[in-house]
PDB file of N, CA and C in Angstrom:
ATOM      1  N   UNK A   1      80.760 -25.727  33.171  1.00  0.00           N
ATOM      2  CA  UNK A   1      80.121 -25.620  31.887  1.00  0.00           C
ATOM      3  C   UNK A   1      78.684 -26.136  31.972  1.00  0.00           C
ATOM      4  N   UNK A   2      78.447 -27.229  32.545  1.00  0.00           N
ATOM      5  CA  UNK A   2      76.938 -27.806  33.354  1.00  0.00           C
ATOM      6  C   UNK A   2      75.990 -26.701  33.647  1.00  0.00           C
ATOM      7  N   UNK A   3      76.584 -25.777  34.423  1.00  0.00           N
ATOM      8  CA  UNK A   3      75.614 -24.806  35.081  1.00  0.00           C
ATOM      9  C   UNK A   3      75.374 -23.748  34.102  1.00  0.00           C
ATOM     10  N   UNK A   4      76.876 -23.016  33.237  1.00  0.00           N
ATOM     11  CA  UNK A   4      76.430 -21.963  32.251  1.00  0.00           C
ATOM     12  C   UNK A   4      75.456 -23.187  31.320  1.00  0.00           C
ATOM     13  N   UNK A   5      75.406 -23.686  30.770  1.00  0.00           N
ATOM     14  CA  UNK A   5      74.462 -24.681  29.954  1.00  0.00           C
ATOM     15  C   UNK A   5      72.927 -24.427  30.758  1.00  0.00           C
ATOM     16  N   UNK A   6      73.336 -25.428  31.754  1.00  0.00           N
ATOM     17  CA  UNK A   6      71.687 -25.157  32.357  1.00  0.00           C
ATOM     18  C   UNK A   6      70.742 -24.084  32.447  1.00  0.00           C
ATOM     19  N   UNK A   7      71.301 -22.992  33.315  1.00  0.00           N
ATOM     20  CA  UNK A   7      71.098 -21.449  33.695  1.00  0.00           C
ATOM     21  C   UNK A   7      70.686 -21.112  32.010  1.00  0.00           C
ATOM     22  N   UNK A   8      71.867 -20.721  30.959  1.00  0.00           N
ATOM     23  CA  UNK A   8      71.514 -19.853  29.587  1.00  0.00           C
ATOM     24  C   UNK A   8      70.933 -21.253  28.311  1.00  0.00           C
ATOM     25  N   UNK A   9      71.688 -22.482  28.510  1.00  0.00           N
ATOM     26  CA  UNK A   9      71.407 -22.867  26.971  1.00  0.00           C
ATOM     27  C   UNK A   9      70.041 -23.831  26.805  1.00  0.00           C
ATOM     28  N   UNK A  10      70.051 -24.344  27.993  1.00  0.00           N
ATOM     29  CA  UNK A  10      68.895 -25.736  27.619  1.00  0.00           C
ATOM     30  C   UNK A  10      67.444 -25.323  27.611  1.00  0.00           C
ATOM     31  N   UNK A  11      66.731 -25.559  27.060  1.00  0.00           N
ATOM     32  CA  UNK A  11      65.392 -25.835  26.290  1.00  0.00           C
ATOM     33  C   UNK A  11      65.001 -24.919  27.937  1.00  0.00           C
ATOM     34  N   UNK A  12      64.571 -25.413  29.042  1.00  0.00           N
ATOM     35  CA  UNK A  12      64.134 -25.201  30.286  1.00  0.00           C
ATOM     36  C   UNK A  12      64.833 -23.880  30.943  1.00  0.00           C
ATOM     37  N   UNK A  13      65.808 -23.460  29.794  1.00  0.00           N
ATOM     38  CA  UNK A  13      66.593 -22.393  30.835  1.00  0.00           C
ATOM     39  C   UNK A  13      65.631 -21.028  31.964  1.00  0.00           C
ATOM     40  N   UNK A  14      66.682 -20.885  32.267  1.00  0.00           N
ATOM     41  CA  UNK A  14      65.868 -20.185  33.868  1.00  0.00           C
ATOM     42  C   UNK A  14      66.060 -18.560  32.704  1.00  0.00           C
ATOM     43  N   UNK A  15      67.332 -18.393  31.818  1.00  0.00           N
ATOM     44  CA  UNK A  15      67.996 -16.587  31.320  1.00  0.00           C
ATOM     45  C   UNK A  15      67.906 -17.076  29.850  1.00  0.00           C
ATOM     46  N   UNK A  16      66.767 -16.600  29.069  1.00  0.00           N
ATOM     47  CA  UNK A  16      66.747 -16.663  27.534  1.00  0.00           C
ATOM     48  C   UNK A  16      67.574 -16.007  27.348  1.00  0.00           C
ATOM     49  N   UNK A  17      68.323 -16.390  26.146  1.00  0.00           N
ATOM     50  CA  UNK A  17      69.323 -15.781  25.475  1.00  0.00           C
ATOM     51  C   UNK A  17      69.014 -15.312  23.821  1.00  0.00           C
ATOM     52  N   UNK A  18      69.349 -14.059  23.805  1.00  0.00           N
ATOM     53  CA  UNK A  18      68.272 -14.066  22.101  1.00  0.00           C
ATOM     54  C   UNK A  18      69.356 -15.322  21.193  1.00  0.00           C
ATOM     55  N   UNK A  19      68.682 -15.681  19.860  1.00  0.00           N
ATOM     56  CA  UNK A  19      69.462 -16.475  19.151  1.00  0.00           C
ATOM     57  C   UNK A  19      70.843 -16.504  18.610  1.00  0.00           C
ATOM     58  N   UNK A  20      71.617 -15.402  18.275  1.00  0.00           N
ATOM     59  CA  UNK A  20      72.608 -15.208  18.103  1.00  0.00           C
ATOM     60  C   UNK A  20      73.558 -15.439  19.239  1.00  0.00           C
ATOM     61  N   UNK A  21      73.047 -15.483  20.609  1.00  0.00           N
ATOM     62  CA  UNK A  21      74.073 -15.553  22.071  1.00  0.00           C
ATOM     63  C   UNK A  21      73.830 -16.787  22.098  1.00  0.00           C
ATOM     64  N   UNK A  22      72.760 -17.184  21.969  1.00  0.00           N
ATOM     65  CA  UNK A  22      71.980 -19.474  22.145  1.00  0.00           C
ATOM     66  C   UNK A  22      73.314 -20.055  20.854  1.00  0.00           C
ATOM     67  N   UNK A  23      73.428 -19.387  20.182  1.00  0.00           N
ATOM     68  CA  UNK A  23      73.704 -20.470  18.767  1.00  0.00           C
ATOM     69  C   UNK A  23      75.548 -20.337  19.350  1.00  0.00           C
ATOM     70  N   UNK A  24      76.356 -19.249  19.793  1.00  0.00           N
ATOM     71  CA  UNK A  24      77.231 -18.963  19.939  1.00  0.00           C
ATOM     72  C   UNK A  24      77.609 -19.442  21.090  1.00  0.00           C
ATOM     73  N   UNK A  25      76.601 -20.149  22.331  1.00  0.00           N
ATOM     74  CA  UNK A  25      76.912 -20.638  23.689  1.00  0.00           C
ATOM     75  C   UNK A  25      77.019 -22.313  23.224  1.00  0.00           C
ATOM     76  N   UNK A  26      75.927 -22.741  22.453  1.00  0.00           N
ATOM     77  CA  UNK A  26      76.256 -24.228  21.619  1.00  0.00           C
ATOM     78  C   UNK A  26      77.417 -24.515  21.056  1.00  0.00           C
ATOM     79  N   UNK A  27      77.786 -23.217  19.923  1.00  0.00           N
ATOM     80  CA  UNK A  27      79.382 -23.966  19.769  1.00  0.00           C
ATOM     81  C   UNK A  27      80.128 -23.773  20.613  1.00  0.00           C
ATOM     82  N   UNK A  28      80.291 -22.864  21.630  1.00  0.00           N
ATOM     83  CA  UNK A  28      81.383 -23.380  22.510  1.00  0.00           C
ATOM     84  C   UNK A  28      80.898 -24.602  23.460  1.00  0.00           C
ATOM     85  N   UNK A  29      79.652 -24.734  23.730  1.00  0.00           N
ATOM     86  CA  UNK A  29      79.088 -26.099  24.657  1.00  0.00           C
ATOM     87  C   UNK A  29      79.727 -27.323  23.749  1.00  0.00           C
ATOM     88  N   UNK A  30      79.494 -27.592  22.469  1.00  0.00           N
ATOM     89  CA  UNK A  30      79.527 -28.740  21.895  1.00  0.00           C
ATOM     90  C   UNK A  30      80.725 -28.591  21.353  1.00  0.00           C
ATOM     91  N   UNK A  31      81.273 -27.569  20.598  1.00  0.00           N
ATOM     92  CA  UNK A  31      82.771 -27.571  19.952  1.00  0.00           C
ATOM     93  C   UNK A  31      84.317 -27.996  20.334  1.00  0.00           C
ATOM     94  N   UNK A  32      83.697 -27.154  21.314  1.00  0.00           N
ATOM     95  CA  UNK A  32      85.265 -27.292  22.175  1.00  0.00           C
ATOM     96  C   UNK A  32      85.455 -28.563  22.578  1.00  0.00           C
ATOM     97  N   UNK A  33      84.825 -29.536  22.857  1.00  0.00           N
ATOM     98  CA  UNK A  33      85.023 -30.914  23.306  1.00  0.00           C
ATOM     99  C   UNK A  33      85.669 -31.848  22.345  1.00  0.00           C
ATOM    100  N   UNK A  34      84.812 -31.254  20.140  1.00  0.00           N
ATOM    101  CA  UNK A  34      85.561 -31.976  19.324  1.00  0.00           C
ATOM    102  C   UNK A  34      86.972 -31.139  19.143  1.00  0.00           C
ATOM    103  N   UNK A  35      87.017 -30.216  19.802  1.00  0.00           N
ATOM    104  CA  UNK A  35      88.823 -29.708  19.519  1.00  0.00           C
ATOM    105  C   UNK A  35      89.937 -30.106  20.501  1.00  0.00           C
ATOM    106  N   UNK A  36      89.170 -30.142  21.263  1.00  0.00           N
ATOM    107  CA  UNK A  36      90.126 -31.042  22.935  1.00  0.00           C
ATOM    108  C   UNK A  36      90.464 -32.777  22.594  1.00  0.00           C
ATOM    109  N   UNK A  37      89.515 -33.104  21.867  1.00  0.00           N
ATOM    110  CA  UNK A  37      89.550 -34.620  21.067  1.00  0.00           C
ATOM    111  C   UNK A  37      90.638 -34.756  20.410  1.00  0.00           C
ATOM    112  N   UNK A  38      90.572 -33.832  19.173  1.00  0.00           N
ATOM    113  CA  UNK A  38      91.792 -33.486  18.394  1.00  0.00           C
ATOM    114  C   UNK A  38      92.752 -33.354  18.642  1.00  0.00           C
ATOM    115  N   UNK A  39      92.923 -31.928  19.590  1.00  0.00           N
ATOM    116  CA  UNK A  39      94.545 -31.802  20.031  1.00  0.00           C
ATOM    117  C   UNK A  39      94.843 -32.545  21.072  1.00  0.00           C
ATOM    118  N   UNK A  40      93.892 -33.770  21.726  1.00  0.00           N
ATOM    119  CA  UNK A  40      95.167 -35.044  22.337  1.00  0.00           C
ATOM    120  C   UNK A  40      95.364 -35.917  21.220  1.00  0.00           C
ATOM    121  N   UNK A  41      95.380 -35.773  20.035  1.00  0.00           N
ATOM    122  CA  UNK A  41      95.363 -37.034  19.350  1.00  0.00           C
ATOM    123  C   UNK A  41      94.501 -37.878  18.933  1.00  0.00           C
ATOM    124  N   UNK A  42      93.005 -37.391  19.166  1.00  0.00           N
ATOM    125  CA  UNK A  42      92.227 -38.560  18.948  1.00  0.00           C
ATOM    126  C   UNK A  42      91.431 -38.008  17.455  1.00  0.00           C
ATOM    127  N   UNK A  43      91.728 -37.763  16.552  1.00  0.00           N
ATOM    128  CA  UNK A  43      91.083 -37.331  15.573  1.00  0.00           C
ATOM    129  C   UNK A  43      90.038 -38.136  15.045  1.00  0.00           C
ATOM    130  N   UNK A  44      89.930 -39.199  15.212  1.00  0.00           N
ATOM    131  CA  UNK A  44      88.728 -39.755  14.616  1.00  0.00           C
ATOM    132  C   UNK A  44      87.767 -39.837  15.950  1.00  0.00           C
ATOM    133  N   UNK A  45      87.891 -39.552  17.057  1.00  0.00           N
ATOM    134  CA  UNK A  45      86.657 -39.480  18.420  1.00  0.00           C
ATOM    135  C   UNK A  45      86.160 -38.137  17.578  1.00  0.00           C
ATOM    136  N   UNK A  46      87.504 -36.811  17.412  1.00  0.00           N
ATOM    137  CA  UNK A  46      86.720 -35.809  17.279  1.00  0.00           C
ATOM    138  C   UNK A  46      85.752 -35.577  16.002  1.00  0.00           C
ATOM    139  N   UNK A  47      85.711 -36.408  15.037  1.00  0.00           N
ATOM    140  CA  UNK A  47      84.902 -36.094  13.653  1.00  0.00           C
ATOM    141  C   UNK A  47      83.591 -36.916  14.176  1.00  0.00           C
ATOM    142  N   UNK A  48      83.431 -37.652  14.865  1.00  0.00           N
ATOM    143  CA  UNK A  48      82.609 -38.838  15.307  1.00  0.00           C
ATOM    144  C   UNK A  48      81.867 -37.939  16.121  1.00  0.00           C
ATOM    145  N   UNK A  49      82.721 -37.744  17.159  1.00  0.00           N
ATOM    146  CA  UNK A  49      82.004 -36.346  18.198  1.00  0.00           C
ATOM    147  C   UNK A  49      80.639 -35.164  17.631  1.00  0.00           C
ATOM    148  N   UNK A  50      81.797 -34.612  16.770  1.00  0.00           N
ATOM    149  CA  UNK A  50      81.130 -33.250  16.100  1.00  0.00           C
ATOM    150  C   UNK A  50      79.924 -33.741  14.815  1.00  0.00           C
ATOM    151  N   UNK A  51      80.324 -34.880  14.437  1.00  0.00           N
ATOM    152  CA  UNK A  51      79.794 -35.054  13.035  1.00  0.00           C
ATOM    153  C   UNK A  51      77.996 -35.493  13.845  1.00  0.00           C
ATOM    154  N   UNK A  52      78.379 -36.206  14.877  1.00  0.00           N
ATOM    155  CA  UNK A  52      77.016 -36.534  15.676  1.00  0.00           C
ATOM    156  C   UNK A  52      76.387 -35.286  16.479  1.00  0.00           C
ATOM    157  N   UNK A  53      76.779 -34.393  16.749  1.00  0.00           N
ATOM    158  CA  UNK A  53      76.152 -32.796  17.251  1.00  0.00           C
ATOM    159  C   UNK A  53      75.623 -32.434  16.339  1.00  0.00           C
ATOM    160  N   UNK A  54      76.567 -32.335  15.002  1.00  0.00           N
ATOM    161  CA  UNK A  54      75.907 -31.859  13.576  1.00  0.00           C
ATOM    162  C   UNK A  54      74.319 -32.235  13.192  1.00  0.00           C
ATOM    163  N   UNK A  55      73.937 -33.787  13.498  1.00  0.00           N
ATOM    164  CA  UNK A  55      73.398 -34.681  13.268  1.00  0.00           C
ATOM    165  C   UNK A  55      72.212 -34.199  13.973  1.00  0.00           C
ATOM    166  N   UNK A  56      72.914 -33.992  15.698  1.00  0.00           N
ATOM    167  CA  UNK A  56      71.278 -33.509  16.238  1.00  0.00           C
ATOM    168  C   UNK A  56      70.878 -31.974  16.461  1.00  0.00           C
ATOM    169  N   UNK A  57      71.660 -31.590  16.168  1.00  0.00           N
ATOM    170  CA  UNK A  57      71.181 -29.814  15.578  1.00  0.00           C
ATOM    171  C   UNK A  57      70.470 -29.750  14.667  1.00  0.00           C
ATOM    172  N   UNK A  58      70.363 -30.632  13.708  1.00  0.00           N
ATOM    173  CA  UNK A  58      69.801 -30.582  12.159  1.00  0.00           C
ATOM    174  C   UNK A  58      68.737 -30.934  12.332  1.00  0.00           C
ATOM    175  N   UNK A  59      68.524 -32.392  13.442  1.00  0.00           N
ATOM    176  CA  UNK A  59      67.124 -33.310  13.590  1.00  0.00           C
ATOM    177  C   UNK A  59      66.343 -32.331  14.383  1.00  0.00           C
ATOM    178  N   UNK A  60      66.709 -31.151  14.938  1.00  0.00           N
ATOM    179  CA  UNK A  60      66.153 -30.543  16.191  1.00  0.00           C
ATOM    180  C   UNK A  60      65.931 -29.262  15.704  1.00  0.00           C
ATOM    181  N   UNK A  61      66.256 -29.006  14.304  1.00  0.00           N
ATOM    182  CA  UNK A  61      66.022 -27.868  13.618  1.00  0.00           C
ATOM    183  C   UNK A  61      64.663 -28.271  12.850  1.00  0.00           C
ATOM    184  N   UNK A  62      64.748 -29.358  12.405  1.00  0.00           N
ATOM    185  CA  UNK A  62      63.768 -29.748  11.595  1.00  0.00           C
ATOM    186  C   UNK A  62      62.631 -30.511  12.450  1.00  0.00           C
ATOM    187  N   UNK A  63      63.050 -31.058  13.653  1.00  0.00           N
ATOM    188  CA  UNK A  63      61.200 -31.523  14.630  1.00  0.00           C
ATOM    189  C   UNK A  63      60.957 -29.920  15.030  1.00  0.00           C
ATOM    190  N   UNK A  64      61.446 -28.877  15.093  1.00  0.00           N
ATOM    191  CA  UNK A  64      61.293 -27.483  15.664  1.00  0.00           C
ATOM    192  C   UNK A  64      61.219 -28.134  17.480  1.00  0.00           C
ATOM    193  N   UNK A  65      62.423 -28.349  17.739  1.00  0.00           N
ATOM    194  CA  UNK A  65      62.652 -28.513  19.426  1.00  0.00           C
ATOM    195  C   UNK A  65      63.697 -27.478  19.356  1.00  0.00           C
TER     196      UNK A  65
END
């Protein structure tokens, strides 16, 4: 997941992805980790998890990074 990230999602990527494929590679980059949280049982890692992604998507929407 490191490398699809690196290669298509991060700021530096080597393969732009238009926005609709970027926004759809983030939730599975960041999502799936608060649902793997969840279904072992840890429901409050996963709201903590996601609620803090939420947090810097928003801050990073609004510095325009």
């Amino acid at each position: 997941m490191a490398i699809i990230w690196g290669v298509f999602g991060s700021p530096k990527a080597i393969v732009k992805l238009s926005m609709p494929l970027h926004l759809f590679l983030e939730l599975m980059v960041f999502v799936l980790p608060a649902i793997a949280l969840y279904s072992v049982d840890k429901p409050q890692l996963a709201w903590i998890y996601g609620i803090s992604v939420l947090m810097n998507r928003l801050l990073m929407f609004v510095w325009k990074q």
